[in-house]
N, C-alpha and C. Protein backbone atom coordinates (compact mmCIF):
# COMPACT_ATOMS: atom_id res chain seq x y z
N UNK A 1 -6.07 10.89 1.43
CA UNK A 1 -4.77 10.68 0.79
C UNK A 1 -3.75 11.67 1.35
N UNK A 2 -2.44 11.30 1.71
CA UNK A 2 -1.30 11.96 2.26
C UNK A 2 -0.85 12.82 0.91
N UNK A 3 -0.12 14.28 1.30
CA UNK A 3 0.02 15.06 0.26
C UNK A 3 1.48 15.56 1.13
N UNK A 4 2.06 16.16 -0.14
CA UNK A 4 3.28 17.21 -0.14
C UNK A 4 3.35 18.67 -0.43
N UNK A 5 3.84 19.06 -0.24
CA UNK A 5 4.09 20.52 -0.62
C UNK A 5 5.56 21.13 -1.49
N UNK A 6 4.49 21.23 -2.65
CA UNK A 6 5.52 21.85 -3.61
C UNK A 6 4.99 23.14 -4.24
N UNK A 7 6.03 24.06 -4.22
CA UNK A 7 6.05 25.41 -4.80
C UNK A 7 4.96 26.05 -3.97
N UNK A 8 4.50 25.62 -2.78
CA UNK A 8 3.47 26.51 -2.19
C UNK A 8 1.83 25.83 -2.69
N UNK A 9 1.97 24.79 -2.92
CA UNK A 9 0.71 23.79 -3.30
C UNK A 9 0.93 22.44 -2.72
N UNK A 10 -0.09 21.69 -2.74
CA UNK A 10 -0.03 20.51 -2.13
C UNK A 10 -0.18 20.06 -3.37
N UNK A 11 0.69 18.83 -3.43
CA UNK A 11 0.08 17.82 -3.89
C UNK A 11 0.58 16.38 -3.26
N UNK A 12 -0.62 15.52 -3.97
CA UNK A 12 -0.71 13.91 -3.59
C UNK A 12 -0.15 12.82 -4.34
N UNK A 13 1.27 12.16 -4.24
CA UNK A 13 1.92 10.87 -4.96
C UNK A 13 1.11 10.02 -4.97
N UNK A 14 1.13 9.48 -6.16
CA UNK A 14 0.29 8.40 -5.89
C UNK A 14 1.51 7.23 -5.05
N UNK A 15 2.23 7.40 -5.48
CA UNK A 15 3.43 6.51 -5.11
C UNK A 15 4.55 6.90 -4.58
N UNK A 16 6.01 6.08 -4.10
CA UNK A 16 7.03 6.55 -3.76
C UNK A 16 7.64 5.38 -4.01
N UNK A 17 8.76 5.75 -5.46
CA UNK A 17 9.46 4.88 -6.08
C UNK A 17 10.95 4.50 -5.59
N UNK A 18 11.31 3.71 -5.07
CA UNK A 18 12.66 3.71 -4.14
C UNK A 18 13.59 3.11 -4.54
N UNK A 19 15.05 3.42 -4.64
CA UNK A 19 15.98 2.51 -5.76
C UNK A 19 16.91 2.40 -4.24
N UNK A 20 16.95 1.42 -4.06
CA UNK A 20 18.02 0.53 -3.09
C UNK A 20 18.99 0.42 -3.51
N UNK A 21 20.26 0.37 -2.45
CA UNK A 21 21.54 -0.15 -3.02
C UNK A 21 22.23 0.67 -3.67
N UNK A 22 22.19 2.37 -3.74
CA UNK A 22 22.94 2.61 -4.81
C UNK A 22 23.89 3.65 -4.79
N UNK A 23 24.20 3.19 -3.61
CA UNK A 23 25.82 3.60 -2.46
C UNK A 23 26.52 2.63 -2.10
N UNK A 24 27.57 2.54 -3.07
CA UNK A 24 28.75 1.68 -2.62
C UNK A 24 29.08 1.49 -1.17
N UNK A 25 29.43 2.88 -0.54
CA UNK A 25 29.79 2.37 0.87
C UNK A 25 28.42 1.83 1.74
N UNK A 26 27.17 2.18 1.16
CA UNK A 26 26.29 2.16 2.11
C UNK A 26 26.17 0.68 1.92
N UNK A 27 25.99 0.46 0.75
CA UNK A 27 25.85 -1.23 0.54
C UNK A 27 26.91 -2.51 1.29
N UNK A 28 28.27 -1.54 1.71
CA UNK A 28 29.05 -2.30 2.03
C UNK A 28 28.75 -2.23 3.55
N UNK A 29 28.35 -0.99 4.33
CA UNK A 29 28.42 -0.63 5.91
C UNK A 29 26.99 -1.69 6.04
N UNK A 30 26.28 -2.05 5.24
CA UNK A 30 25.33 -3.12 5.65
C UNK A 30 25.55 -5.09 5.28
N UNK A 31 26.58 -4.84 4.87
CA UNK A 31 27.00 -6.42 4.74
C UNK A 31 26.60 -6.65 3.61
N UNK A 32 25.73 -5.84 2.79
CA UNK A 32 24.88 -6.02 1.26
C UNK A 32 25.83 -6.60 0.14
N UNK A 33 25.65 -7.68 -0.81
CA UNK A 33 26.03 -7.46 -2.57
C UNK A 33 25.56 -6.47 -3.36
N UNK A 34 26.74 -5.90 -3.89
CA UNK A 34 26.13 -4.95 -5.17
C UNK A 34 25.40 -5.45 -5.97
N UNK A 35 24.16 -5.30 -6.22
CA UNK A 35 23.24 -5.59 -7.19
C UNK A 35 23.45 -5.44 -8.40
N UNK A 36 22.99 -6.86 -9.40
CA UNK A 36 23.30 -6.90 -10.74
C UNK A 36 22.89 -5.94 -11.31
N UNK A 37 21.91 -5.47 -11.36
CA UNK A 37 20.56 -4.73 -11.47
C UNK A 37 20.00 -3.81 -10.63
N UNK A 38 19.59 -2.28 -11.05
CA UNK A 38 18.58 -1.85 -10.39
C UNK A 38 17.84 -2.20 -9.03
N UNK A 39 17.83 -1.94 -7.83
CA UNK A 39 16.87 -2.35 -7.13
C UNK A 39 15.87 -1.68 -6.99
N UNK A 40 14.27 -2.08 -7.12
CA UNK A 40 13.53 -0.84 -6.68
C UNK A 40 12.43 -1.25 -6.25
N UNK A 41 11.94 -1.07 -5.25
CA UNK A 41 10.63 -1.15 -4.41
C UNK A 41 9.30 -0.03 -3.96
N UNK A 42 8.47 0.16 -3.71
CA UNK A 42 7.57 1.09 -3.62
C UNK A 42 7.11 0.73 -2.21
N UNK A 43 6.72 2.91 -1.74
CA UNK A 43 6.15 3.16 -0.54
C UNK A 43 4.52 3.37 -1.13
N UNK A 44 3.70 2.80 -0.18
CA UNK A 44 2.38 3.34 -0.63
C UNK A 44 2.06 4.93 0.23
N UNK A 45 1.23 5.96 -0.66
CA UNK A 45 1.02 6.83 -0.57
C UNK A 45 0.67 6.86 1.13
N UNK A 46 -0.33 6.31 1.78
CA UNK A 46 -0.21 5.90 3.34
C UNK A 46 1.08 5.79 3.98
N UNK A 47 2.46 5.52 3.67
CA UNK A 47 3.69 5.83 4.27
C UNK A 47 4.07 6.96 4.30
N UNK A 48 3.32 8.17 4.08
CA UNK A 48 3.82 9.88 3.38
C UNK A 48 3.55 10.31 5.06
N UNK A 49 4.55 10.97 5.55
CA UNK A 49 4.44 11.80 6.45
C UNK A 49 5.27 13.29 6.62
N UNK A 50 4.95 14.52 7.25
CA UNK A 50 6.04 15.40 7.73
C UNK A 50 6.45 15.56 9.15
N UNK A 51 6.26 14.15 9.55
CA UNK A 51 6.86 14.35 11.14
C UNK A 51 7.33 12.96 11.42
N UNK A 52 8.55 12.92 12.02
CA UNK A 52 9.46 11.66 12.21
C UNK A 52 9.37 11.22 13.54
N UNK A 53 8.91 10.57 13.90
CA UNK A 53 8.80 9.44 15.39
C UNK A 53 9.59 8.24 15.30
N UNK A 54 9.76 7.76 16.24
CA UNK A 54 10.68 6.73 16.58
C UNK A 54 9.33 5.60 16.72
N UNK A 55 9.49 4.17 15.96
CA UNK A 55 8.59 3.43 16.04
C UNK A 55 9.08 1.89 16.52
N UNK A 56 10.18 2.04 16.99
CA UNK A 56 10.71 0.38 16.99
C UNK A 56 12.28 0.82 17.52
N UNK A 57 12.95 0.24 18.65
CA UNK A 57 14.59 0.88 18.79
C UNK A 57 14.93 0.13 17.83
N UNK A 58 15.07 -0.64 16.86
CA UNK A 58 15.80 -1.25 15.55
C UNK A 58 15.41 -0.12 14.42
N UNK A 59 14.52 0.86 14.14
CA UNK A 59 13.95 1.65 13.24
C UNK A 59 15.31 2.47 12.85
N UNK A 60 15.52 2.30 11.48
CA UNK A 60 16.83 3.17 10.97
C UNK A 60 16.19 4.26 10.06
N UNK A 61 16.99 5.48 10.22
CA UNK A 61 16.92 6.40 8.91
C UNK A 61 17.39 6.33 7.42
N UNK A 62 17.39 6.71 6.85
CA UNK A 62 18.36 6.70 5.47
C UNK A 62 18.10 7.74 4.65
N UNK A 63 19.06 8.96 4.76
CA UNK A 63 18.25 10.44 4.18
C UNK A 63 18.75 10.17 2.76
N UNK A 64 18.08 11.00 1.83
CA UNK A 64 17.76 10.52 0.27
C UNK A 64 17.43 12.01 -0.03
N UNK A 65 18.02 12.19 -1.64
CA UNK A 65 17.65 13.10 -2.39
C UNK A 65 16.51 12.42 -3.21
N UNK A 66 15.33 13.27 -2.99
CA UNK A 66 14.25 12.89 -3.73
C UNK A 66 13.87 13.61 -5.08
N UNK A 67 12.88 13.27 -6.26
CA UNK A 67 12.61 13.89 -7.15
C UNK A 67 11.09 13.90 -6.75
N UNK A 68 10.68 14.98 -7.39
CA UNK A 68 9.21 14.80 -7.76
C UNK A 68 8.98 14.57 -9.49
N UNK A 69 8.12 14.03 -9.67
CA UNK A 69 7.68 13.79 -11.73
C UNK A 69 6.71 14.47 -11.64
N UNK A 70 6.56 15.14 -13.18
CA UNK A 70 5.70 15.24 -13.19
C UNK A 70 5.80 15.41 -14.79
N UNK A 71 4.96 14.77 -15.64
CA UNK A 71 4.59 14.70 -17.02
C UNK A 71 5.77 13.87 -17.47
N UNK A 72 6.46 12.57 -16.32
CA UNK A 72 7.75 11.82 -16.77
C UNK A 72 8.33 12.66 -16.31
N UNK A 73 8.82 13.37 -15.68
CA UNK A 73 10.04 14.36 -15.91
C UNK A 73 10.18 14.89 -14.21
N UNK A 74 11.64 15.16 -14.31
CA UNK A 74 11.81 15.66 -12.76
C UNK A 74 11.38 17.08 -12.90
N UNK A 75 10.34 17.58 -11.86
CA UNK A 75 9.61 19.25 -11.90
C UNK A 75 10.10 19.74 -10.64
N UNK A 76 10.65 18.65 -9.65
CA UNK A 76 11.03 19.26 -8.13
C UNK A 76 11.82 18.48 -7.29
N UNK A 77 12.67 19.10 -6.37
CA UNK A 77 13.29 18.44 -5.62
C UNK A 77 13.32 18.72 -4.07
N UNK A 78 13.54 17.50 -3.31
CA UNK A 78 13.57 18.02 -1.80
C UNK A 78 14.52 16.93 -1.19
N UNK A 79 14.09 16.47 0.36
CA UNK A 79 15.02 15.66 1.16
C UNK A 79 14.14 14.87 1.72
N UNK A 80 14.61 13.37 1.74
CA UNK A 80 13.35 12.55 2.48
C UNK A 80 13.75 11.55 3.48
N UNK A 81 13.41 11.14 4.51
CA UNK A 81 13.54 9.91 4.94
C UNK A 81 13.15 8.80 4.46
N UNK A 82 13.98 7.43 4.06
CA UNK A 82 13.01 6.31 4.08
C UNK A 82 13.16 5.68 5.27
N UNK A 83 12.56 5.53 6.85
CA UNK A 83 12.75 4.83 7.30
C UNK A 83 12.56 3.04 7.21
N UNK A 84 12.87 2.43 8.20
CA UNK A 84 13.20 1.02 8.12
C UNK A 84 13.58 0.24 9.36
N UNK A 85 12.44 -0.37 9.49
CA UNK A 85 12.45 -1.36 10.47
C UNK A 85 13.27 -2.66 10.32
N UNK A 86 14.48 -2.42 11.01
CA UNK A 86 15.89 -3.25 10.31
C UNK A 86 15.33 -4.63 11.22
N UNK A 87 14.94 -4.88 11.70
CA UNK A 87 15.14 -6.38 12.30
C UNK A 87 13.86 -7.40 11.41
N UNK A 88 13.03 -6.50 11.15
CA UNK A 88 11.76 -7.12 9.77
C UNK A 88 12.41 -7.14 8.85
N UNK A 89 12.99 -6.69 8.18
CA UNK A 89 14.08 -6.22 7.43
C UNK A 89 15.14 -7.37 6.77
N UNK A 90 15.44 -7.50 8.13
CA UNK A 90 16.91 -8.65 7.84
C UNK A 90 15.77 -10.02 8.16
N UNK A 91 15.16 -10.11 8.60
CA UNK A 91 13.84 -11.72 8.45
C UNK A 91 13.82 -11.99 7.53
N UNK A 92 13.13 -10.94 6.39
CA UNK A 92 12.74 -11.00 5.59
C UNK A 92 13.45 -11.19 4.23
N UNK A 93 14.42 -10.57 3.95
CA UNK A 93 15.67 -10.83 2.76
C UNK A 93 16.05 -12.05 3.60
N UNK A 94 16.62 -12.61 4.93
CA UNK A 94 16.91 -13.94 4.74
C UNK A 94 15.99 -15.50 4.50
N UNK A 95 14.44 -14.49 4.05
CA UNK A 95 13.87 -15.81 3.55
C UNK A 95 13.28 -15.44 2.52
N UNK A 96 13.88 -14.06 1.72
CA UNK A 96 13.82 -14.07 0.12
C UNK A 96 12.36 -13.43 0.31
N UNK A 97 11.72 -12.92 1.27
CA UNK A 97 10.77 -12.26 0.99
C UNK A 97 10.31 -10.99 0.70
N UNK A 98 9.17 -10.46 0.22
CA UNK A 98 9.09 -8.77 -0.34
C UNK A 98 9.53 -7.92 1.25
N UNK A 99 9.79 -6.85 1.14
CA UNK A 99 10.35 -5.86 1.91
C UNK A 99 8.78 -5.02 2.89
N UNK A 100 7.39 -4.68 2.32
CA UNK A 100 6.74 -3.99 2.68
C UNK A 100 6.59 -3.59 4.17
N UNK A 101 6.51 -4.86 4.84
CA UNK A 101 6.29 -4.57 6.11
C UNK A 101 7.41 -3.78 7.44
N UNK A 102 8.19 -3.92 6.31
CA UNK A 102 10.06 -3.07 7.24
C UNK A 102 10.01 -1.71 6.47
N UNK A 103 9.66 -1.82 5.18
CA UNK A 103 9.78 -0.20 4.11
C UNK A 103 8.56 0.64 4.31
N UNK A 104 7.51 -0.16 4.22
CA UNK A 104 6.09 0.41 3.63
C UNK A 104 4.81 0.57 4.64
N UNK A 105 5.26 0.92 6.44
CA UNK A 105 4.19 0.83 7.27
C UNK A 105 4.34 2.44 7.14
N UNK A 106 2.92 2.61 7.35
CA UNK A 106 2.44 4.14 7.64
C UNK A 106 3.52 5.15 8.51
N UNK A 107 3.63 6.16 7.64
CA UNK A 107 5.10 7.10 8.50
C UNK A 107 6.27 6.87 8.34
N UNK A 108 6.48 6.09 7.49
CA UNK A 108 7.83 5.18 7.11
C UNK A 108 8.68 6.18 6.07
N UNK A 109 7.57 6.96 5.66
CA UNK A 109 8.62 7.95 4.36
C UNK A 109 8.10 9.10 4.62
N UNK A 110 9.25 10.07 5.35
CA UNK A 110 9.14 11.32 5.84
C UNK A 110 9.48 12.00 5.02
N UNK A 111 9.15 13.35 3.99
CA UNK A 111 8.89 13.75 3.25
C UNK A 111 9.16 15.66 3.97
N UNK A 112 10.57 16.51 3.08
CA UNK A 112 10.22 17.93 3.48
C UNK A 112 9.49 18.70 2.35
N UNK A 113 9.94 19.86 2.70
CA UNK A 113 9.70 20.36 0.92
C UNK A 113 9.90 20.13 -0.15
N UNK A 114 9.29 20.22 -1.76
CA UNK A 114 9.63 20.16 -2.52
C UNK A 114 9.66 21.39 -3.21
N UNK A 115 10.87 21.72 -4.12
CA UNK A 115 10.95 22.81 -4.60
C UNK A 115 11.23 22.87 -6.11
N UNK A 116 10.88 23.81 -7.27
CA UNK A 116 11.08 23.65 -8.46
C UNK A 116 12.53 23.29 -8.96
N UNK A 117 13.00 22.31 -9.41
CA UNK A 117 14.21 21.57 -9.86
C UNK A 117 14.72 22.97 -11.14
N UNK A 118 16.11 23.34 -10.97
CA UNK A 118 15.92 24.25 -11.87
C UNK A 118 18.03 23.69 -11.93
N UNK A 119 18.46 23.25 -12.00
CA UNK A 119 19.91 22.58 -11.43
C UNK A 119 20.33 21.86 -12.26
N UNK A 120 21.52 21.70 -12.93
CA UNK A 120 22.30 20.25 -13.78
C UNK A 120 22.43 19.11 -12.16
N UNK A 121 21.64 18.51 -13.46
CA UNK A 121 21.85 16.87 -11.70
C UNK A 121 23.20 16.60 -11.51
N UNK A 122 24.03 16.64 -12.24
CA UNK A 122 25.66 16.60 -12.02
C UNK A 122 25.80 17.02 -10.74
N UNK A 123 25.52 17.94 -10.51
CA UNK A 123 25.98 19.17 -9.35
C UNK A 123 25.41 19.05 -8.01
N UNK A 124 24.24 17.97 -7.90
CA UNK A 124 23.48 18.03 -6.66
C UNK A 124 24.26 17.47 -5.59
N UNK A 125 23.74 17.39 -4.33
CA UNK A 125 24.78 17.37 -3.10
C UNK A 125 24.07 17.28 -2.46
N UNK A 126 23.82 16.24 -1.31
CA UNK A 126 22.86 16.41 -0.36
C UNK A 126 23.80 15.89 1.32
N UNK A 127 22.93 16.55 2.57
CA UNK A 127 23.96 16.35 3.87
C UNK A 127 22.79 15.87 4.60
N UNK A 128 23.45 15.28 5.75
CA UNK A 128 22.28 15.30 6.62
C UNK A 128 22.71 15.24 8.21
N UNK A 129 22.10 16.49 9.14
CA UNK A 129 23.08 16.73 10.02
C UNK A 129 22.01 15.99 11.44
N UNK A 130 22.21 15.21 12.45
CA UNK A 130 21.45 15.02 13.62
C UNK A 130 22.66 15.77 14.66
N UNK A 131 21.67 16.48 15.55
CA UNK A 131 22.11 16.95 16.48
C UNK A 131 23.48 17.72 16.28
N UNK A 132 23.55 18.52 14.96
CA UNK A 132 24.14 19.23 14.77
C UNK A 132 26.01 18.56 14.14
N UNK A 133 25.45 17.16 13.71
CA UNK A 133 26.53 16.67 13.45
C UNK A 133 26.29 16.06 11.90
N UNK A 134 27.69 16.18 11.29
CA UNK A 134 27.22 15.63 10.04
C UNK A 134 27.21 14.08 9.77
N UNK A 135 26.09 13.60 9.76
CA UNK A 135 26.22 12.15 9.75
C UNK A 135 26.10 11.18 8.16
N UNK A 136 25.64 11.89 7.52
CA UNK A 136 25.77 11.64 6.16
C UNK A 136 25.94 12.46 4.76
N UNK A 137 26.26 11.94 3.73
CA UNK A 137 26.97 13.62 2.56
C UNK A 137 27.38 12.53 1.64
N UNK A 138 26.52 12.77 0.46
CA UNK A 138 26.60 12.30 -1.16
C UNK A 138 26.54 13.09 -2.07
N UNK A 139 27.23 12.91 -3.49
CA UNK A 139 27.19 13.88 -4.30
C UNK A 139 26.58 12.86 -5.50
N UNK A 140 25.99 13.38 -6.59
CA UNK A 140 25.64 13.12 -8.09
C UNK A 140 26.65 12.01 -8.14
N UNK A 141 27.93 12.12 -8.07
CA UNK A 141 29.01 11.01 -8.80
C UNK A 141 28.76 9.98 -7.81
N UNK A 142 28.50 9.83 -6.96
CA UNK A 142 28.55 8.40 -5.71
C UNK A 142 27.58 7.48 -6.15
N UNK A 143 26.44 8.23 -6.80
CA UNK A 143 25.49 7.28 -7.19
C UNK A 143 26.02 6.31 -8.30
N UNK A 144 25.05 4.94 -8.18
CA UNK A 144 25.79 4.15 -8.73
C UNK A 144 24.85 3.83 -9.73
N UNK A 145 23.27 3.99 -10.13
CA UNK A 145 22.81 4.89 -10.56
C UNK A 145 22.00 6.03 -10.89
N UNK A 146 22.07 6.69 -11.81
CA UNK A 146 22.05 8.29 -12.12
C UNK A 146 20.47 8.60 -12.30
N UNK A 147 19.86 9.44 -11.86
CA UNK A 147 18.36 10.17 -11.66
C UNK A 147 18.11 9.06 -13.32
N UNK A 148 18.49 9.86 -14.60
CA UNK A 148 18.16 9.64 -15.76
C UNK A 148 18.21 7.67 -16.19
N UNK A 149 19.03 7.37 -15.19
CA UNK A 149 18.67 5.45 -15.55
C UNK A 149 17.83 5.08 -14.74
N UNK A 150 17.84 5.94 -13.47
CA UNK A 150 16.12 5.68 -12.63
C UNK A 150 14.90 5.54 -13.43
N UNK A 151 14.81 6.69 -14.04
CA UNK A 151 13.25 7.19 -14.55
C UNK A 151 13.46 5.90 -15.89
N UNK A 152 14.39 5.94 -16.96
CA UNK A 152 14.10 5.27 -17.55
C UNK A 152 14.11 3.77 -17.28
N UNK A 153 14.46 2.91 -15.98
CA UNK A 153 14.05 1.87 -15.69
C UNK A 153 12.49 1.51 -14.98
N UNK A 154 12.37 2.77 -14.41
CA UNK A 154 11.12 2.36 -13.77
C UNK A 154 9.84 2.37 -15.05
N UNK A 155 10.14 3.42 -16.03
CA UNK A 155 9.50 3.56 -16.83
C UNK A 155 9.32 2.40 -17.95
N UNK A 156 10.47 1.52 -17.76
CA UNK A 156 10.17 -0.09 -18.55
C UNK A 156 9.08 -1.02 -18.04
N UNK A 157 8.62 -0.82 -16.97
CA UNK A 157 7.37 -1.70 -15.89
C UNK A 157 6.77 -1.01 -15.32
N UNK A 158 6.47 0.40 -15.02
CA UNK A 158 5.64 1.32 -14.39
C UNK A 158 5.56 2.54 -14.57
N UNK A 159 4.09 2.83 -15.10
CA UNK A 159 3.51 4.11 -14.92
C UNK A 159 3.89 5.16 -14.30
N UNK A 160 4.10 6.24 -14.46
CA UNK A 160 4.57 7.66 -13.68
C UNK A 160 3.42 8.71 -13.66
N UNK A 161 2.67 9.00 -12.08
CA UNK A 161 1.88 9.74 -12.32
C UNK A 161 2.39 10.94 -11.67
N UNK A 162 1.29 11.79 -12.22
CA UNK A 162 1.80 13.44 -11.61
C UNK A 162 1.66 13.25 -10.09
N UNK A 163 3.12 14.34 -9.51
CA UNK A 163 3.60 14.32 -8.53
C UNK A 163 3.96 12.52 -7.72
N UNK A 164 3.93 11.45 -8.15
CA UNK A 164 4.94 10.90 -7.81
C UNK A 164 6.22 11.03 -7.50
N UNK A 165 7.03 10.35 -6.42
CA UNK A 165 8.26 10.47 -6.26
C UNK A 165 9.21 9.51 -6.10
N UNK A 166 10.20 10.13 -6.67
CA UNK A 166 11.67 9.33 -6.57
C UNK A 166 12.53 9.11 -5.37
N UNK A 167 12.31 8.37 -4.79
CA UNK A 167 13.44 8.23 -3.73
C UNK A 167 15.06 7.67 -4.00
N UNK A 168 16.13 8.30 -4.51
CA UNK A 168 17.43 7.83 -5.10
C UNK A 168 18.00 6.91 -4.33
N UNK A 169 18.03 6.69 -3.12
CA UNK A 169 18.99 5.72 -2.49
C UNK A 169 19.59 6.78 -1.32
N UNK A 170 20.14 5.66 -0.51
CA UNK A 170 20.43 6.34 0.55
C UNK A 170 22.30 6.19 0.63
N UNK A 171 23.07 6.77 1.07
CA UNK A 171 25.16 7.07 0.71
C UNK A 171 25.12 6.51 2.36
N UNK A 172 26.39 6.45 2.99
CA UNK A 172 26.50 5.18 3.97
C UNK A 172 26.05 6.52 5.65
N UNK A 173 25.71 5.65 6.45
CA UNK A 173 25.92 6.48 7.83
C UNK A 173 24.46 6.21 8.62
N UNK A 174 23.63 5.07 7.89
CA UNK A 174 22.39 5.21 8.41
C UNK A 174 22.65 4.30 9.73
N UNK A 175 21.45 4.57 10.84
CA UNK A 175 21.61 3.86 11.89
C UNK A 175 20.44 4.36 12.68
N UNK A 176 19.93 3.63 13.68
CA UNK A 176 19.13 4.34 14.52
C UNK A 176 19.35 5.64 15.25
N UNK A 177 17.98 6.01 15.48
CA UNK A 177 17.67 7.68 16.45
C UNK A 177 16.38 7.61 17.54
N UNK A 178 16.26 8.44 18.10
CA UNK A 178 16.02 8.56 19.43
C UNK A 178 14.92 9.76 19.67
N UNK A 179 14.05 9.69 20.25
CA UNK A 179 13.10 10.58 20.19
C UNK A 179 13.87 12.34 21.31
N UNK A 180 13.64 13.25 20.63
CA UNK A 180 14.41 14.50 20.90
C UNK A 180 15.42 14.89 19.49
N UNK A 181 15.68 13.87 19.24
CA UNK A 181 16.86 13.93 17.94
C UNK A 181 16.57 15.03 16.89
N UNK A 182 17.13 16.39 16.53
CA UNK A 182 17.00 17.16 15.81
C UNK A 182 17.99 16.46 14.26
N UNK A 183 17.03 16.77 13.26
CA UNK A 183 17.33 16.25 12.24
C UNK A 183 17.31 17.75 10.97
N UNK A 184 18.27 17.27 9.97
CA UNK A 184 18.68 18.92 9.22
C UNK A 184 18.82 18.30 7.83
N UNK A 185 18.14 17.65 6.94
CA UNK A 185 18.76 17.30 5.55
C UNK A 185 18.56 18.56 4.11
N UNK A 186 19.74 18.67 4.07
CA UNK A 186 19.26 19.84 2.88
C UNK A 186 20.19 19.37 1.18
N UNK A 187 19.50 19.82 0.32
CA UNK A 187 19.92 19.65 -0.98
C UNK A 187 20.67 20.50 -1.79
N UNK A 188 21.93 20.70 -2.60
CA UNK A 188 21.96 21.84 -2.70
C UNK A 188 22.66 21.43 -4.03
N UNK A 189 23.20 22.18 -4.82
CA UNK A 189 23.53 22.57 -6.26
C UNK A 189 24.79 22.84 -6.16
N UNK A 190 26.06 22.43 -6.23
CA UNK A 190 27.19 22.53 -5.61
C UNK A 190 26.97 23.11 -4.57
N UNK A 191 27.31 24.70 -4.32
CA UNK A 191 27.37 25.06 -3.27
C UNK A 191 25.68 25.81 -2.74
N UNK A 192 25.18 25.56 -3.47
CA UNK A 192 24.06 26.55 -3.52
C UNK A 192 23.11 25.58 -2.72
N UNK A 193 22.19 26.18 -1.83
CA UNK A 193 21.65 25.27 -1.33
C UNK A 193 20.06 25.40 -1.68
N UNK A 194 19.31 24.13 -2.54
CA UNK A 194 18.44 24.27 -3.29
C UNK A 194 17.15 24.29 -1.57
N UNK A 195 16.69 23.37 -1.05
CA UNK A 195 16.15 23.21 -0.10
C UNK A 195 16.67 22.54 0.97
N UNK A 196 15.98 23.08 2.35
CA UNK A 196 16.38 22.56 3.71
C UNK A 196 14.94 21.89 3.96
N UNK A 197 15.69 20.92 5.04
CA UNK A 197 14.17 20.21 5.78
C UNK A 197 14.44 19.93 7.08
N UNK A 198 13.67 19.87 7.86
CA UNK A 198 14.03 19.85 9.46
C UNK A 198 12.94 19.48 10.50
N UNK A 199 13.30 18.11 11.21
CA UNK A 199 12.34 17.39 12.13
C UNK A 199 12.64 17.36 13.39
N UNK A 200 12.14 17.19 14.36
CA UNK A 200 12.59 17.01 15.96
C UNK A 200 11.78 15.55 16.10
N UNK A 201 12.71 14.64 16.42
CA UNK A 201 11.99 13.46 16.33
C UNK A 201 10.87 12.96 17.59
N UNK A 202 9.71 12.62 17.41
CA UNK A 202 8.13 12.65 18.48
C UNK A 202 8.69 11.17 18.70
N UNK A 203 8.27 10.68 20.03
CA UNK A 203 8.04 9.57 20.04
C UNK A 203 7.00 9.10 19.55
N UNK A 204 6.74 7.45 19.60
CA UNK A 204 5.45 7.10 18.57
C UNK A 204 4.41 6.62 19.79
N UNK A 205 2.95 7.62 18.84
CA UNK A 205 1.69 7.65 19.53
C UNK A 205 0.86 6.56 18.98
């Protein structure tokens, strides 16, 4: 089983809970409808990685403030990739089918540190810099919705086990990358910066 590192321990998600859609501009820079509803889909624990390769030239990033649960409750926070194989991707929503094989192949959810959540979620802020440029930057208010309507929707149809994680959605700027590509996503508390995470992207073996 694939594991994380929080507070200087590993631990193992059973899952990785993902809420789509919940960036206005991002929803719009992809041609998307705002969803009536919640969107949310799951990575299986086999998609957990800490090293980012390039697997497909259609393969997009989408950096995300993540939670960790634990006893229901957010215990930690870090920065994650969900990647996405956009051309499976767009097949697949145009014939109404589940997402797994574009969201949910092995390595697909790159994962940095997690660190003890100690922050009003109001205040969180997350960036994400390639090659030293800022290519994406969301705050608490952009979301469309909030950590606390996450947990309690997922929690209407699914179980929350210890160290599971939240993947919030991804704010607009995603697009493909390139193997060499230095990657920088960090989280921070207005100005305070809670955790950094940082990949040099491998090509795929």
């Amino acid at each position: 089983m694939n594991s994380i590192s929080f507070d200087n321990n590993r631990i193992i998600p059973s899952k990785i809970i993902c809420i789509g859609r919940n960036y206005v501009e991002h929803i719009y820079e992809l041609n998307n409808e705002i969803p009536a509803s919640m969107v949310v889909f799951n990575k299986p624990n086999s998609a957990i990685t800490d090293s980012l390769q390039v697997f497909t030239p259609d393969t997009r990033f989408e950096g995300e403030i993540c939670f960790l649960m634990m006893e229901g409750k957010i215990a930690g926070i870090g920065f994650g990739l969900d990647l996405t194989k956009a051309e499976i991707q767009n097949h697949l929503k145009s014939k109404g089918l589940p997402w797994e094989r574009a969201k949910g192949f092995d390595g697909s959810c790159v994962l940095g540190e997690f660190v003890p959540f100690d922050a009003p979620l109001e205040s969180l802020r997350m960036t994400l810099h390639i090659n030293g440029i800022l290519i994406q930057e969301a705050t608490y208010d952009l979301m469309i919705y909030k950590p606390h309507s996450m947990i309690e929707e997922i929690k209407s149809f699914m179980s929350f086990e210890d160290g599971d994680i939240i993947m919030s959605g991804t704010p607009k700027g995603v697009n493909t990358y390139h193997t060499g590509d230095t990657f920088i996503g960090k989280v921070f508390s207005g100005e305070r910066l809670l955790v950094e995470s940082s990949w040099i992207v491998k090509s795929y073996t």
